[in-house]
C-alpha atoms as a PDB file:
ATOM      1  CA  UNK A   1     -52.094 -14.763 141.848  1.00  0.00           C
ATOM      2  CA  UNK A   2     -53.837 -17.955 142.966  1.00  0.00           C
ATOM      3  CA  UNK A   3     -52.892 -21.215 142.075  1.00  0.00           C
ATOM      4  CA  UNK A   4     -54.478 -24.774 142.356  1.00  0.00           C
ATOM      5  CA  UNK A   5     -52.707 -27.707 141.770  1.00  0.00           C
ATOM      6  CA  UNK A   6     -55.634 -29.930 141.685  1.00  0.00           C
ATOM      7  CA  UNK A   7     -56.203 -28.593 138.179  1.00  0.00           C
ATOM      8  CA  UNK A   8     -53.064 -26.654 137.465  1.00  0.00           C
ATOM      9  CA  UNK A   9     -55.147 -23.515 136.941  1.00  0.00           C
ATOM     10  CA  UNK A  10     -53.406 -20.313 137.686  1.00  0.00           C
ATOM     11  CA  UNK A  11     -55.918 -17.032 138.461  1.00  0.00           C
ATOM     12  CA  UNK A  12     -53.968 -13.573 138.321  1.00  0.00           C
ATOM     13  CA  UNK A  13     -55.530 -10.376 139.221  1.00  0.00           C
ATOM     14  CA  UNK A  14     -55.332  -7.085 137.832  1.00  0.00           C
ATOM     15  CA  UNK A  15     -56.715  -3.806 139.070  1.00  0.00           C
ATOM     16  CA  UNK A  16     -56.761  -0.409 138.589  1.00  0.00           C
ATOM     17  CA  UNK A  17     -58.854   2.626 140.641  1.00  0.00           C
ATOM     18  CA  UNK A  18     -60.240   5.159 138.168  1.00  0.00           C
ATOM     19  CA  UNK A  19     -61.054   8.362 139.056  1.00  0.00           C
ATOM     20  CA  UNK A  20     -64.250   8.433 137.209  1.00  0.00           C
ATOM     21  CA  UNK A  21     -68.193   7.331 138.776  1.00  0.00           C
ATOM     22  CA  UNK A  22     -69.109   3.462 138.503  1.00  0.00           C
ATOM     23  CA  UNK A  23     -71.706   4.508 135.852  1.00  0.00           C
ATOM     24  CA  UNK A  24     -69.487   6.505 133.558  1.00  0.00           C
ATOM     25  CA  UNK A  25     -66.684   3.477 133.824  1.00  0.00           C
ATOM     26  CA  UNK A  26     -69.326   0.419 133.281  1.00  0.00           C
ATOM     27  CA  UNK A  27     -70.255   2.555 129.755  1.00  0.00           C
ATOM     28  CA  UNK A  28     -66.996   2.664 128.808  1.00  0.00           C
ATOM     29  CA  UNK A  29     -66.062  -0.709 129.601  1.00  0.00           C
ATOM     30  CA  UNK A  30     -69.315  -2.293 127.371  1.00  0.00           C
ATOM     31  CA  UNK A  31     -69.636   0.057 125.032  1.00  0.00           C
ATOM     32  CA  UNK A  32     -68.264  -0.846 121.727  1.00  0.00           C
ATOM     33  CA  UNK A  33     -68.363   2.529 120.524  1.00  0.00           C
ATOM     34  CA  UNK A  34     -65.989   3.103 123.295  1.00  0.00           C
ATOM     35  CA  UNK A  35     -64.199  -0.576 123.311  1.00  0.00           C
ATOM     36  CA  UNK A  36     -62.503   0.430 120.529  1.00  0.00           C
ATOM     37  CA  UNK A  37     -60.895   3.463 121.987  1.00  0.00           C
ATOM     38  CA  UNK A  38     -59.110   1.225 124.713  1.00  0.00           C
ATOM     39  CA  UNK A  39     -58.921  -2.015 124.304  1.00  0.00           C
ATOM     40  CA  UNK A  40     -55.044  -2.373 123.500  1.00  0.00           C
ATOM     41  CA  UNK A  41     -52.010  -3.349 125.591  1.00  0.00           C
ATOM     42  CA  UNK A  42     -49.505  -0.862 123.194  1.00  0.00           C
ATOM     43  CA  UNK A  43     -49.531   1.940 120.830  1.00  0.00           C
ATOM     44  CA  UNK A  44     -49.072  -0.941 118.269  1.00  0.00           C
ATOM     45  CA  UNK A  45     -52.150  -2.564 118.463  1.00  0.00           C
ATOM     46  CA  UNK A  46     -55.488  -1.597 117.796  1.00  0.00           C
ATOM     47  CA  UNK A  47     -59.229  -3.027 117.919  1.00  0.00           C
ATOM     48  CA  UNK A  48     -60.718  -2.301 114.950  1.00  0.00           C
ATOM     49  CA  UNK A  49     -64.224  -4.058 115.506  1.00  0.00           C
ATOM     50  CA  UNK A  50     -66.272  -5.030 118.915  1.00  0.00           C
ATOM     51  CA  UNK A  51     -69.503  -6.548 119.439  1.00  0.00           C
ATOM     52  CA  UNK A  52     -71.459  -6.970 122.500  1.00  0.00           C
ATOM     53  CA  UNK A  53     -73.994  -8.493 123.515  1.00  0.00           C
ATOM     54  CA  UNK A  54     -74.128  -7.846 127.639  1.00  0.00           C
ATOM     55  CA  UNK A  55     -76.126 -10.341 129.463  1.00  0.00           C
ATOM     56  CA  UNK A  56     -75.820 -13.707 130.396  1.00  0.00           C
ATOM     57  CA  UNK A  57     -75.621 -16.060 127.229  1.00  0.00           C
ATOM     58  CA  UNK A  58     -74.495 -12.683 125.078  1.00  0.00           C
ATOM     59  CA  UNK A  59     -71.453 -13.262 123.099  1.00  0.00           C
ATOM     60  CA  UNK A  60     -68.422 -10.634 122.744  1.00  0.00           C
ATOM     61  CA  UNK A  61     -65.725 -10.224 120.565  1.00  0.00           C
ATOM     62  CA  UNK A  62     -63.074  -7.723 120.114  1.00  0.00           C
ATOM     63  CA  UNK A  63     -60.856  -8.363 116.910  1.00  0.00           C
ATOM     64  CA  UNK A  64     -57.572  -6.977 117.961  1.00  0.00           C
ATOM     65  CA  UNK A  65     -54.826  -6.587 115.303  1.00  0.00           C
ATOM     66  CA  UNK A  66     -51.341  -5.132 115.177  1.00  0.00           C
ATOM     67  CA  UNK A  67     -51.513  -2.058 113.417  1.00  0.00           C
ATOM     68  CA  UNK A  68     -49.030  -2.858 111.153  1.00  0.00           C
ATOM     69  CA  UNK A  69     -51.811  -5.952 109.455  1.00  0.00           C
ATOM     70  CA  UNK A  70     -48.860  -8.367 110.641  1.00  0.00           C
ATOM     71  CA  UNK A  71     -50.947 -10.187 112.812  1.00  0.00           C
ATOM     72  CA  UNK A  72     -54.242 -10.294 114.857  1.00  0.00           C
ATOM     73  CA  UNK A  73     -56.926 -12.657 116.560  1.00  0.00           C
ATOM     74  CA  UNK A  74     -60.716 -12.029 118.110  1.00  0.00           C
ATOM     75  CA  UNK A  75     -60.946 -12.253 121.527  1.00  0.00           C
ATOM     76  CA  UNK A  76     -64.437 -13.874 122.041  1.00  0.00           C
ATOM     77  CA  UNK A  77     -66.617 -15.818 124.860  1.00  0.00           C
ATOM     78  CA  UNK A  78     -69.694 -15.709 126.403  1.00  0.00           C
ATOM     79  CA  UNK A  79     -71.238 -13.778 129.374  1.00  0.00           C
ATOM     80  CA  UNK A  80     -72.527 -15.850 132.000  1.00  0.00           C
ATOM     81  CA  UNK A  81     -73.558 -13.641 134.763  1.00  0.00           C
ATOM     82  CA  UNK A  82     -74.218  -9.222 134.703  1.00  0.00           C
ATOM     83  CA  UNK A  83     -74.734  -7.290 137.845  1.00  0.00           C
ATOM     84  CA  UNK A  84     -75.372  -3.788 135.972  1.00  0.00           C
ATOM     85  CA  UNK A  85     -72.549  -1.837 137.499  1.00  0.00           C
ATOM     86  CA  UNK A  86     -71.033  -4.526 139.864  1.00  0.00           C
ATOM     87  CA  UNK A  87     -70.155  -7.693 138.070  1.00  0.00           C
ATOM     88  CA  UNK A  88     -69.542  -9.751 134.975  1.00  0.00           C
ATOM     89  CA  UNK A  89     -68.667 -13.269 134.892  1.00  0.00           C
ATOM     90  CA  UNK A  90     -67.660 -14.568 131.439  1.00  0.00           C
ATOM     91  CA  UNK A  91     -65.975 -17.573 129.815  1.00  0.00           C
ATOM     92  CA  UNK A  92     -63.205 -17.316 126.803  1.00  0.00           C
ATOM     93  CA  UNK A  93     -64.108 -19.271 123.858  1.00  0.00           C
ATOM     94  CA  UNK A  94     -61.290 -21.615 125.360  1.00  0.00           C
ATOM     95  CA  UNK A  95     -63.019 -22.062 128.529  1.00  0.00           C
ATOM     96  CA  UNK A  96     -60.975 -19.769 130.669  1.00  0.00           C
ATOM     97  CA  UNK A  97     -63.033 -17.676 133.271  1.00  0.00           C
ATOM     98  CA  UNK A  98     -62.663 -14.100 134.039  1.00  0.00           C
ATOM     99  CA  UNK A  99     -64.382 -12.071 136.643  1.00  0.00           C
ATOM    100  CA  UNK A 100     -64.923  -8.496 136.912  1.00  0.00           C
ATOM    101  CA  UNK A 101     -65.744  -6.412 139.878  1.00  0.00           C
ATOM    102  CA  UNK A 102     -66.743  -2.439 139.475  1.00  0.00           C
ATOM    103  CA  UNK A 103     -66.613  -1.134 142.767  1.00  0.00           C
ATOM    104  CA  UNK A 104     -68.080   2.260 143.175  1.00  0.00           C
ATOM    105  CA  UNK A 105     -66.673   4.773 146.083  1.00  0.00           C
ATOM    106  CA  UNK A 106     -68.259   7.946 145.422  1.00  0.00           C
ATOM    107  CA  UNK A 107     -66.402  10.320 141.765  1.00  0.00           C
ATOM    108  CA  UNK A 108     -63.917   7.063 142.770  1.00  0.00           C
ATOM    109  CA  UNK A 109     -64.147   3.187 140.843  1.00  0.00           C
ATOM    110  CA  UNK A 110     -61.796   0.165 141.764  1.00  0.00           C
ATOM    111  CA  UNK A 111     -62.195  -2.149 138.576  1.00  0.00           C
ATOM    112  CA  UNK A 112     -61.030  -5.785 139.430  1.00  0.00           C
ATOM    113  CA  UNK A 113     -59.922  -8.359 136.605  1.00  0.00           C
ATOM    114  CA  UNK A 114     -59.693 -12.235 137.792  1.00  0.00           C
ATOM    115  CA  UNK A 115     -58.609 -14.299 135.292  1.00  0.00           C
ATOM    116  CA  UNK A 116     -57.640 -18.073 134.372  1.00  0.00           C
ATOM    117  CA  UNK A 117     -54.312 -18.173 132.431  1.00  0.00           C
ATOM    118  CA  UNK A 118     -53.379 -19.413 129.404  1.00  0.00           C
ATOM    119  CA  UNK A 119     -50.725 -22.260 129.084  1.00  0.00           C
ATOM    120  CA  UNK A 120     -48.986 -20.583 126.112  1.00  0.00           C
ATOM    121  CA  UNK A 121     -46.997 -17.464 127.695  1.00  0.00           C
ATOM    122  CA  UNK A 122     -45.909 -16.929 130.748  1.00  0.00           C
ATOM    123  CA  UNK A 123     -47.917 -15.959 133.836  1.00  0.00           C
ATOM    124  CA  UNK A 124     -45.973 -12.609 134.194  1.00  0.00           C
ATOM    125  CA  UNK A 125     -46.306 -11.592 130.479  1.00  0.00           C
ATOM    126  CA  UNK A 126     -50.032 -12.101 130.555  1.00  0.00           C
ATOM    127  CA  UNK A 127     -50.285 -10.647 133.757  1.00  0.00           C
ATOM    128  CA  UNK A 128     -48.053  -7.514 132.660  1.00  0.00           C
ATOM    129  CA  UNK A 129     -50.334  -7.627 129.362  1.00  0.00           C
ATOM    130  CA  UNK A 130     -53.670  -7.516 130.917  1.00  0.00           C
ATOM    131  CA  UNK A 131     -52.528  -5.007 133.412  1.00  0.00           C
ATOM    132  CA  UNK A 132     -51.366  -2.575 130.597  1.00  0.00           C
ATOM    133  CA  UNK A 133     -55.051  -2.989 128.617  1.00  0.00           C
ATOM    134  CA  UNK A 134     -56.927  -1.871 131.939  1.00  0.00           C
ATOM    135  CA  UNK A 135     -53.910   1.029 132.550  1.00  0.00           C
ATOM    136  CA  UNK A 136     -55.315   1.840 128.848  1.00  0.00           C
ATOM    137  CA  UNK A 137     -58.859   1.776 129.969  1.00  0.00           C
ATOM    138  CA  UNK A 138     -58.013   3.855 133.100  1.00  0.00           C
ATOM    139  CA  UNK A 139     -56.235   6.634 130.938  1.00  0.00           C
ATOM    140  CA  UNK A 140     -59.045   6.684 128.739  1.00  0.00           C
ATOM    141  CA  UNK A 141     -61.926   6.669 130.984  1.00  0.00           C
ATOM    142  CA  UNK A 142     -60.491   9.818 132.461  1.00  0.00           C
ATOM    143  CA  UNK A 143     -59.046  11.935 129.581  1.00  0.00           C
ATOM    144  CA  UNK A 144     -62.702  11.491 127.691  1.00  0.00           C
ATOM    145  CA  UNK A 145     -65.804  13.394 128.446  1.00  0.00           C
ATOM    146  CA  UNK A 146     -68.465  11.261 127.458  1.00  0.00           C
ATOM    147  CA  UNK A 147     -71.569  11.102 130.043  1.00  0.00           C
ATOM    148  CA  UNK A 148     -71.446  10.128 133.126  1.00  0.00           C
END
C-alpha cells in the first residue's frame, strides 16, 4: 500500500501466482464468457452480465449483484492502455486507476492488481475484498480446462 498525501490517494496491491500459462490466465481474465464464472468476492454474490470491449478507449462492465436480488451495482470504466498478455491500464467510471500486470514464468503466472481506493470503506476491507475476487479468479483459472 502506497500513499500520497499530496492528493490523499491511497494505491493497494493485490496479487496472486496462478499455476496456469500467461495465455490461458489473460483468456480468463477478459473473457466474459469466463468473467462471469469468477468475478465475485463470496459465495453470495454473483455477476450475472459482463461486457468487454479490450483495448484502449473499450468500455467494461460487470453487473455484480447479491444473489439474494437485495442489492447490486455495475462495475464499469474504460481501458486506457493493453499489452496483450502483460498489461492493462484502466480508469473506474469514478476516475480511480487500476493497473494490471500478467507476468508469465513458464506453466507459472504472477497477476498484479494496483489500485486507487475508494473513500467510502476502509482501505483493509477493500483491500481484503479485492484480494478475495482474484483468490476467486486463481481457483477458477486452475480447476477449469478451457484452452490454454
Amino acid at each position: 500500500m502506497v500513499m500520497n498525501t499530496k492528493t490523499q490517494t491511497i494505491a493497494i496491491t493485490v496479487s496472486a501466482i496462478i499455476d496456469a500459462p500467461v495465455k490461458k490466465v489473460w483468456k480468463c481474465w477478459t473473457d466474459t464468457k469466463h468473467i462471469i464464472h469468477w468475478n465475485n468476492a463470496s459465495p453470495d454474490w454473483h455477476t450475472p452480465r459482463a461486457e468487454n470491449d479490450l483495448r484502449a478507449g473499450g468500455k467494461f462492465l460487470s453487473r455484480m449483484e447479491a444473489r439474494d436480488g437485495s442489492i447490486g451495482f455495475d462495475f464499469s470504466g474504460k481501458y486506457t492502455k493493453v499489452e496483450q498478455q502483460k498489461l492493462i491500464e484502466l480508469t473506474l467510471d469514478d476516475d480511480r486507476k487500476v493497473q494490471l500486470r500478467f507476468d508469465a514464468n513458464g506453466n507459472k503466472t504472477t497477476v498484479t492488481e494496483v489500485f486507487e481506493a475508494e473513500h467510502e470503506n476502509t482501505v483493509e476491507l477493500q483491500q481484503t475484498g479485492w484480494q478475495a475476487i482474484l483468490d476467486n479468479f486463481k481457483k477458477y483459472v486452475e480447476a477449469s480446462e478451457n484452452e490454454k
